[in-house]
Protein backbone atom coordinates (compact mmCIF):
# COMPACT_ATOMS: atom_id res chain seq x y z
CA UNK A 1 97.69 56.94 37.73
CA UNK A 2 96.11 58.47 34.71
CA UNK A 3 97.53 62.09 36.04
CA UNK A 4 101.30 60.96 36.40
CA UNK A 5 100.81 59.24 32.77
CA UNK A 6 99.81 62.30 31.65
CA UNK A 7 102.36 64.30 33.52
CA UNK A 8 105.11 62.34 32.31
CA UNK A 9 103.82 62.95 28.73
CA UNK A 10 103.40 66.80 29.08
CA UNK A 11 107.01 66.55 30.87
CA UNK A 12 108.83 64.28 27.26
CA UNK A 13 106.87 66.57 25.13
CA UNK A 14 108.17 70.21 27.09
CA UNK A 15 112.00 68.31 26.89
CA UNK A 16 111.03 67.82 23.30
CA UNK A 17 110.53 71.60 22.55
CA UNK A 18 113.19 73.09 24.71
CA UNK A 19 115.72 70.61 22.44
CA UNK A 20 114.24 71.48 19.50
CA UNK A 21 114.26 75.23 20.09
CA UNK A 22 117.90 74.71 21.19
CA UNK A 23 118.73 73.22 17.68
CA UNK A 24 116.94 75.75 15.62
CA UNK A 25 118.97 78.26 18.12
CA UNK A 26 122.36 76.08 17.14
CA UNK A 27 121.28 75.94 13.19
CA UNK A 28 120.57 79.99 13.29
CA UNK A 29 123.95 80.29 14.91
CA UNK A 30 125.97 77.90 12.47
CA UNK A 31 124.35 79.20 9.20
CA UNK A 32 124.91 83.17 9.94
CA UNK A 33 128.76 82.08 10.90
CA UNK A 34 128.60 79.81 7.56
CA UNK A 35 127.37 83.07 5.10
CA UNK A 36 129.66 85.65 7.01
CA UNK A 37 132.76 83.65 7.48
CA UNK A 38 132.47 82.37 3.82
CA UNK A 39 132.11 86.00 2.43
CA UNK A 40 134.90 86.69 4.23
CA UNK A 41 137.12 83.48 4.16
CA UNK A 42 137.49 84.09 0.21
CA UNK A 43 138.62 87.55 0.57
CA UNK A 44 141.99 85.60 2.60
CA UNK A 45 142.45 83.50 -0.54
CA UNK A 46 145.64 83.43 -1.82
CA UNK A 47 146.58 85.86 -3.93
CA UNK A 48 149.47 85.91 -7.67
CA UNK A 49 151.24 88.60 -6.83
CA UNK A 50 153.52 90.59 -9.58
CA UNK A 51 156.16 92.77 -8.59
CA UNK A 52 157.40 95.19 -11.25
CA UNK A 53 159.97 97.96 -10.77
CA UNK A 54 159.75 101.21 -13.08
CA UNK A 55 161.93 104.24 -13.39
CA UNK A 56 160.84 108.11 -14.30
CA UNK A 57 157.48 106.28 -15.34
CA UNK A 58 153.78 107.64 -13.95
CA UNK A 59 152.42 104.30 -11.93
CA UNK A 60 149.38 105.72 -12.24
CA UNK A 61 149.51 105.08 -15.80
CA UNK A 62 150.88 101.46 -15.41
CA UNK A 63 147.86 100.86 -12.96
CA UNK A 64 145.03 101.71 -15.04
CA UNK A 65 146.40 99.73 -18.00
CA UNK A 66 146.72 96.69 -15.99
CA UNK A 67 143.36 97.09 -15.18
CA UNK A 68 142.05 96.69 -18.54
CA UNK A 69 143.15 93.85 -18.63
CA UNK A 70 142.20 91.90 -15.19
CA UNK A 71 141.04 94.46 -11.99
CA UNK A 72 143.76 93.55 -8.92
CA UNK A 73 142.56 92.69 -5.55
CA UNK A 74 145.20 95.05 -4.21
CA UNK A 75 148.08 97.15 -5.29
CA UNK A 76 151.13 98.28 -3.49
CA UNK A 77 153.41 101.04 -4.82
CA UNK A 78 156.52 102.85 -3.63
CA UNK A 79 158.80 105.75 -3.97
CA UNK A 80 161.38 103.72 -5.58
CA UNK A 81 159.14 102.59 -8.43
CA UNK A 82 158.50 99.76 -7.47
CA UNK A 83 154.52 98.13 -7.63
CA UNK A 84 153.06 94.90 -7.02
CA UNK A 85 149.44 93.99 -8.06
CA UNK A 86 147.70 91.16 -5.80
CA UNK A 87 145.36 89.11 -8.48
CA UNK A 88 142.36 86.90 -7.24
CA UNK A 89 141.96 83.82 -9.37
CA UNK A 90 143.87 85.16 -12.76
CA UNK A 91 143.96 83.59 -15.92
CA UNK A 92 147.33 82.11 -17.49
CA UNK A 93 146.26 83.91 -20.27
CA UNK A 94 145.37 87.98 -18.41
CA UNK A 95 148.62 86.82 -16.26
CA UNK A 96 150.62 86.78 -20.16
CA UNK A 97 148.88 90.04 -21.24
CA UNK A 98 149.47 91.75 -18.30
CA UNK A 99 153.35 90.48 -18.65
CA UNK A 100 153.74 91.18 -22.47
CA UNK A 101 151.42 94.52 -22.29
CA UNK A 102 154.48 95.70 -19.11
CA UNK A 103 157.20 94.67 -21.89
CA UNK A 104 156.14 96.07 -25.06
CA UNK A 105 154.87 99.69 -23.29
CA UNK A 106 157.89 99.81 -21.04
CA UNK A 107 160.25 97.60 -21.41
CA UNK A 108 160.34 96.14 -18.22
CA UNK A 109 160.26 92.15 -17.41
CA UNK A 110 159.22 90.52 -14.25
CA UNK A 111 160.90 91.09 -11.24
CA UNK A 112 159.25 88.34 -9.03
CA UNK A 113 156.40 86.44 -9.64
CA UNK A 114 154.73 84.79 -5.50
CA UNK A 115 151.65 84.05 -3.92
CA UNK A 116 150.50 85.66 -0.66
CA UNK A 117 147.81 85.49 1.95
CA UNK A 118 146.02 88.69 1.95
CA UNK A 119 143.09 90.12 3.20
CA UNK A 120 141.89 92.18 -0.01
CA UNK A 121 139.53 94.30 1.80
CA UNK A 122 142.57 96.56 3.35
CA UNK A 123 141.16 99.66 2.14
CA UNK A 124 137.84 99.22 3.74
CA UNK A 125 137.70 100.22 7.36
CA UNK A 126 133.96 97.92 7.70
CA UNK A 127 135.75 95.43 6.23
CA UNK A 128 139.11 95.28 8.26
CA UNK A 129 136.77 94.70 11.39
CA UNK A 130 134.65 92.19 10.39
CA UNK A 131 136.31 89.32 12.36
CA UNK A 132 134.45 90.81 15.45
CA UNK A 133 131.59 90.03 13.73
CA UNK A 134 132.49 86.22 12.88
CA UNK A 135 134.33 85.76 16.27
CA UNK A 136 130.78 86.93 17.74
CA UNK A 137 128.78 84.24 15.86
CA UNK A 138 131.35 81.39 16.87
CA UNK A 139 130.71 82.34 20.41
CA UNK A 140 126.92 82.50 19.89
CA UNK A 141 127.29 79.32 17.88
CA UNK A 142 129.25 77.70 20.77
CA UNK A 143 127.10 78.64 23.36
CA UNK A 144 124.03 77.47 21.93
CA UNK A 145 125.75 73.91 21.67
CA UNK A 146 126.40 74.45 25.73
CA UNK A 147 122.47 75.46 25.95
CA UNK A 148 121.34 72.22 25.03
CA UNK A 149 123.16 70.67 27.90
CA UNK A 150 121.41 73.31 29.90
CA UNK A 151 118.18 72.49 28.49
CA UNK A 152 118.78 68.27 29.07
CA UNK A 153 120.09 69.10 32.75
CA UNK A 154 117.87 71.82 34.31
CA UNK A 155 113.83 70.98 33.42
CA UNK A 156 112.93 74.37 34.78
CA UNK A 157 113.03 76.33 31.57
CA UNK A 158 113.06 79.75 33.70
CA UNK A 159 116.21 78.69 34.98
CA UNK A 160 117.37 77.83 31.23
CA UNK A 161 115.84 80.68 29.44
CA UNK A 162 117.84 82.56 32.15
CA UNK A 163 121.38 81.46 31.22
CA UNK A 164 121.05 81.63 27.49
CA UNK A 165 119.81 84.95 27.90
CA UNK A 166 122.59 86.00 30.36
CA UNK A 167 124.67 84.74 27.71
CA UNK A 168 123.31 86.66 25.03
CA UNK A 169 123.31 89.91 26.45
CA UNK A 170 126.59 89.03 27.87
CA UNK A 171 127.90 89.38 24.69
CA UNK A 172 126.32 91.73 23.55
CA UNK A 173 127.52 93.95 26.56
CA UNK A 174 131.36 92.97 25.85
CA UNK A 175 131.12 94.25 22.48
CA UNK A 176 129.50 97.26 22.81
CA UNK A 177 131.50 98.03 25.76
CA UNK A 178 135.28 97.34 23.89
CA UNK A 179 133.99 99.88 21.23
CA UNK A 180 133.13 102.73 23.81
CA UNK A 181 136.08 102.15 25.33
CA UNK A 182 138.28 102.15 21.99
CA UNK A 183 136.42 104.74 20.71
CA UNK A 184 137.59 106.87 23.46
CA UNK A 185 141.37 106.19 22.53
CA UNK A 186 140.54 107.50 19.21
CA UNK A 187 139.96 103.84 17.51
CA UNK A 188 137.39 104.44 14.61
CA UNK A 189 134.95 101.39 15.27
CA UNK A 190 132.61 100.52 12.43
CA UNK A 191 129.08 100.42 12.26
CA UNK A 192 129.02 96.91 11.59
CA UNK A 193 130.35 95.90 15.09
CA UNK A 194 127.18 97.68 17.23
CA UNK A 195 125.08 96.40 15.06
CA UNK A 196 125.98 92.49 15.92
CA UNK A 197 125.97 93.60 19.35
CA UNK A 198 122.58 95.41 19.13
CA UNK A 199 121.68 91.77 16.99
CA UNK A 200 122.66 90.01 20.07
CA UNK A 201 120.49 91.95 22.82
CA UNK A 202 117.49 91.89 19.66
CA UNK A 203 117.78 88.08 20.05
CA UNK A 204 118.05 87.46 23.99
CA UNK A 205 115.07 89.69 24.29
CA UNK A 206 112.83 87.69 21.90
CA UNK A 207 113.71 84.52 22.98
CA UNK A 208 113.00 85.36 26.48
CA UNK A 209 109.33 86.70 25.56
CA UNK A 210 108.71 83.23 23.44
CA UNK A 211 109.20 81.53 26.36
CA UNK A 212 107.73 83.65 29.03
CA UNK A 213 104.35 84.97 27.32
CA UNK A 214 102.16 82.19 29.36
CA UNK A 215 102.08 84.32 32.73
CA UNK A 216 103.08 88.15 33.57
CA UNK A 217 102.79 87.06 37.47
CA UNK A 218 104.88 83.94 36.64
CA UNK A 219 107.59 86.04 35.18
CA UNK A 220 107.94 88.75 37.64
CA UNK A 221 107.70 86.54 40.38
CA UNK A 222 110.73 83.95 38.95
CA UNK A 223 113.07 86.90 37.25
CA UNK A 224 113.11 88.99 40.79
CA UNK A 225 114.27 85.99 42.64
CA UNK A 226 116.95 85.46 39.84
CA UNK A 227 118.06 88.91 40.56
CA UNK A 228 118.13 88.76 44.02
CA UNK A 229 120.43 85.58 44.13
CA UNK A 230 122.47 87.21 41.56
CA UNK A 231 122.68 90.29 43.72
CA UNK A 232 123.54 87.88 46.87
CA UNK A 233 126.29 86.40 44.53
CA UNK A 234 128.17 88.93 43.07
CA UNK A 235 128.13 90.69 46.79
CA UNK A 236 130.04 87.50 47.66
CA UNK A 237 132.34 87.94 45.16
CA UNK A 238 131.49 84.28 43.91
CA UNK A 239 131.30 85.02 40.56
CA UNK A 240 134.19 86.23 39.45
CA UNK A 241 134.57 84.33 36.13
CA UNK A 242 131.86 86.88 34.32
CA UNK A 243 134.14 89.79 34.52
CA UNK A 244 137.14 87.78 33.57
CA UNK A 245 135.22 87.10 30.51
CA UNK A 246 134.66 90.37 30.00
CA UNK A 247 138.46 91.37 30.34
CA UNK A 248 138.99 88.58 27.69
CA UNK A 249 137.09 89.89 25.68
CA UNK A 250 138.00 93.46 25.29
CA UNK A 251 141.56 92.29 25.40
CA UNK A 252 141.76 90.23 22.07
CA UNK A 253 140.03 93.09 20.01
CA UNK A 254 143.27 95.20 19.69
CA UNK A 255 144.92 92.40 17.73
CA UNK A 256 142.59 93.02 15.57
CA UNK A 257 142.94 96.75 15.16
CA UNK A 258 146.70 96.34 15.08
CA UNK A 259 146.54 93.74 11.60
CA UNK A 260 148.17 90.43 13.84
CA UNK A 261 146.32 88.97 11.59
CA UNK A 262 142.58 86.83 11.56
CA UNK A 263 144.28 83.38 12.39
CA UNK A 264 145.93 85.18 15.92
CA UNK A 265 142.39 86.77 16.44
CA UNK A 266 140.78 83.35 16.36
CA UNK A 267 142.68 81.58 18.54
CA UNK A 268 142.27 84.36 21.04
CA UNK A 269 138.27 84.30 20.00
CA UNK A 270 138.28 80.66 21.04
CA UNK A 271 139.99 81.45 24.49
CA UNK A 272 137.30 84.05 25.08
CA UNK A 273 134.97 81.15 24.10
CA UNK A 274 136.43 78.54 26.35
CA UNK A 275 136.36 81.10 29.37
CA UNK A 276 132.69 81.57 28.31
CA UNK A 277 131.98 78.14 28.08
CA UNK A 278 133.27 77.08 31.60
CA UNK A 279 131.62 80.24 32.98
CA UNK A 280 128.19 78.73 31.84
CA UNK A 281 128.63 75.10 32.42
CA UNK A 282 130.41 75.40 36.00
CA UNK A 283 128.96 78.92 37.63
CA UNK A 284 125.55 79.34 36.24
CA UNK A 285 124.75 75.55 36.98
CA UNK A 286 126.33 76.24 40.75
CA UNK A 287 124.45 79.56 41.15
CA UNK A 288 121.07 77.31 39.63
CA UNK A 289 121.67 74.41 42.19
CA UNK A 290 122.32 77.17 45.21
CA UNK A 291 118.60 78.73 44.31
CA UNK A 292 116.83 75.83 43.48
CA UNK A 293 117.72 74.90 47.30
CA UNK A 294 116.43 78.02 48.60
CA UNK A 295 112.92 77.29 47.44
C-alpha cells in the first residue's frame, strides 16, 4: 500500500514537471515571437507620405535637405521628377519645415499629402526576409501549446520527448531545405533564416538530452524502437501528412520573396501551422498508440 502511495506521488510529481517544462517551452516560444515580431511590427507602421514633383532640379539635393530636417523611413524618386518621402512618426512642426523649406528653395507646393503601410526596411535584404523568422516562432509557439496536450495524454515521456523533438527538427528541416532549394534558382537567402533553423535543431537536441541523461541503455534501447516503427510506417505509406507539411511549407516562402506582402504570408504561415498541428495531434498520437501495443 505504502509502494502504490508512493508511486502515485512520484507519478503527480513527473506530470508536474513535464507541464511545467512544457510552459517554460510555451513562455520561451511566446516571448522570442513577442521581441521579434514587435521589432518588426513597428517597421509596418503607417507611414505620412509627401509627394513632391520637381523640374530640371538635382533630387539629390532636395533629399539631403529634407533630411536635415527629419531622416525619412523611405524615399521614392522617378524620372519625371517626381519624389515622395515616407516619414515615421513626424512632427506637425518638421512636417511645416519640410513644406515651407520645399517652397521657399524651390518653389514648389504639395502635390499630395497620404498615409501608407510600408515595410521601411525595403532596402535591406536581412530585413525583407525576416517574416520566415517570425512565421518560424508562431509555429514553434503553436506547437509547444499542442505539446502540453501530448505531455497530459501520453505519461511515457520517451514517447513525448519524441514528438516535440520530431517537431522541432521538423522545422528546422523545412527551412533549411526551402533555402537550398531557392538558393539553387538563384534566390539570395539571408543569413538570418539558417540561423533560426540551425536555432531550431540547437533546441530539439538539448531538450532531448535534459530529458534522457538518466540512462544511455534506456535511450538506445527506446529511440531504436521509435525508428523502427517509424521505418515500418513510412514503408506503409501511412504517414503521408509529414511531407505534405513539408510541401506547405516550402510553398508559402515565395510569397514572401515576391513582396505579397506579410499579412498574405501569415495567413499562409498559419495553414502550414494548422497542417502541422493536425499532423501532431492525429498521426503521431496514432503511430504512439500502434507501438505502445506492440510492447
Amino acid at each position: 500500500m505504502e509502494l502504490l502511495k508512493k508511486l502515485r506521488v512520484a507519478d503527480k510529481n513527473k506530470k508536474n514537471v513535464q507541464i511545467a517544462v512544457t510552459v517554460a517551452l510555451v513562455l520561451v516560444s511566446v516571448l522570442l515571437f513577442y521581441f521579434v515580431g514587435v521589432k518588426f511590427a513597428s517597421d509596418f507602421a503607417s507611414s505620412s507620405v509627401l509627394e513632391y514633383k520637381f523640374e530640371n532640379v538635382n533630387l539629390n539635393q532636395v533629399e539631403s535637405k529634407v533630411r536635415e530636417i527629419s531622416d525619412p523611413v523611405k524615399i521614392e524618386k522617378s524620372d519625371s521628377g517626381t519624389i515622395r518621402f515616407f516619414f515615421q512618426n513626424i512632427s506637425g512642426e518638421d512636417f511645416e519645415k519640410v513644406d515651407i523649406l520645399v517652397g521657399e528653395e524651390y518653389g514648389q507646393a504639395l502635390v499630395r499629402e497620404s498615409h501608407e503601410l510600408i515595410p521601411v526596411f525595403d532596402n535591406n535584404l536581412e530585413y525583407r526576409y525576416t517574416g520566415i523568422l517570425i512565421s518560424s516562432l508562431v509555429i514553434l509557439a503553436v506547437i509547444s501549446f499542442i505539446e502540453l496536450w501530448g505531455f497530459v495524454k501520453f505519461m511515457n515521456i520517451v514517447d513525448v520527448i519524441f514528438t516535440l523533438t520530431f517537431s522541432l527538427l521538423f522545422e528546422a528541416i523545412v527551412l533549411i531545405g526551402a533555402a537550398s532549394l531557392l538558393s539553387l534558382i538563384g534566390v539570395s537567402f539571408p543569413l538570418i533564416t539558417i540561423q533560426a533553423g540551425l536555432f531550431l535543431v540547437v533546441f530539439s537536441i538539448l531538450i532531448k538530452f535534459y530529458f534522457f541523461h538518466e540512462g544511455k541503455t534506456e535511450i538506445k534501447e527506446k529511440d531504436l524502437t521509435l525508428r523502427q516503427m517509424w521505418l515500418e510506417e513510412l514503408k506503409k505509406n501511412k504517414i503521408i501528412l509529414f511531407p505534405i507539411s513539408a510541401l506547405v511549407g516550402i510553398s508559402i516562402l515565395p510569397f514572401i520573396f515576391i513582396g505579397v506582402g506579410i499579412t498574405l504570408t501569415m495567413i499562409m504561415s498559419l495553414l502550414a501551422v494548422f497542417i502541422l498541428a493536425y499532423s501532431n495531434v492525429i498521426v503521431v498520437p496514432q503511430l504512439l498508440s500502434i507501438r505502445s501495443k506492440k510492447r
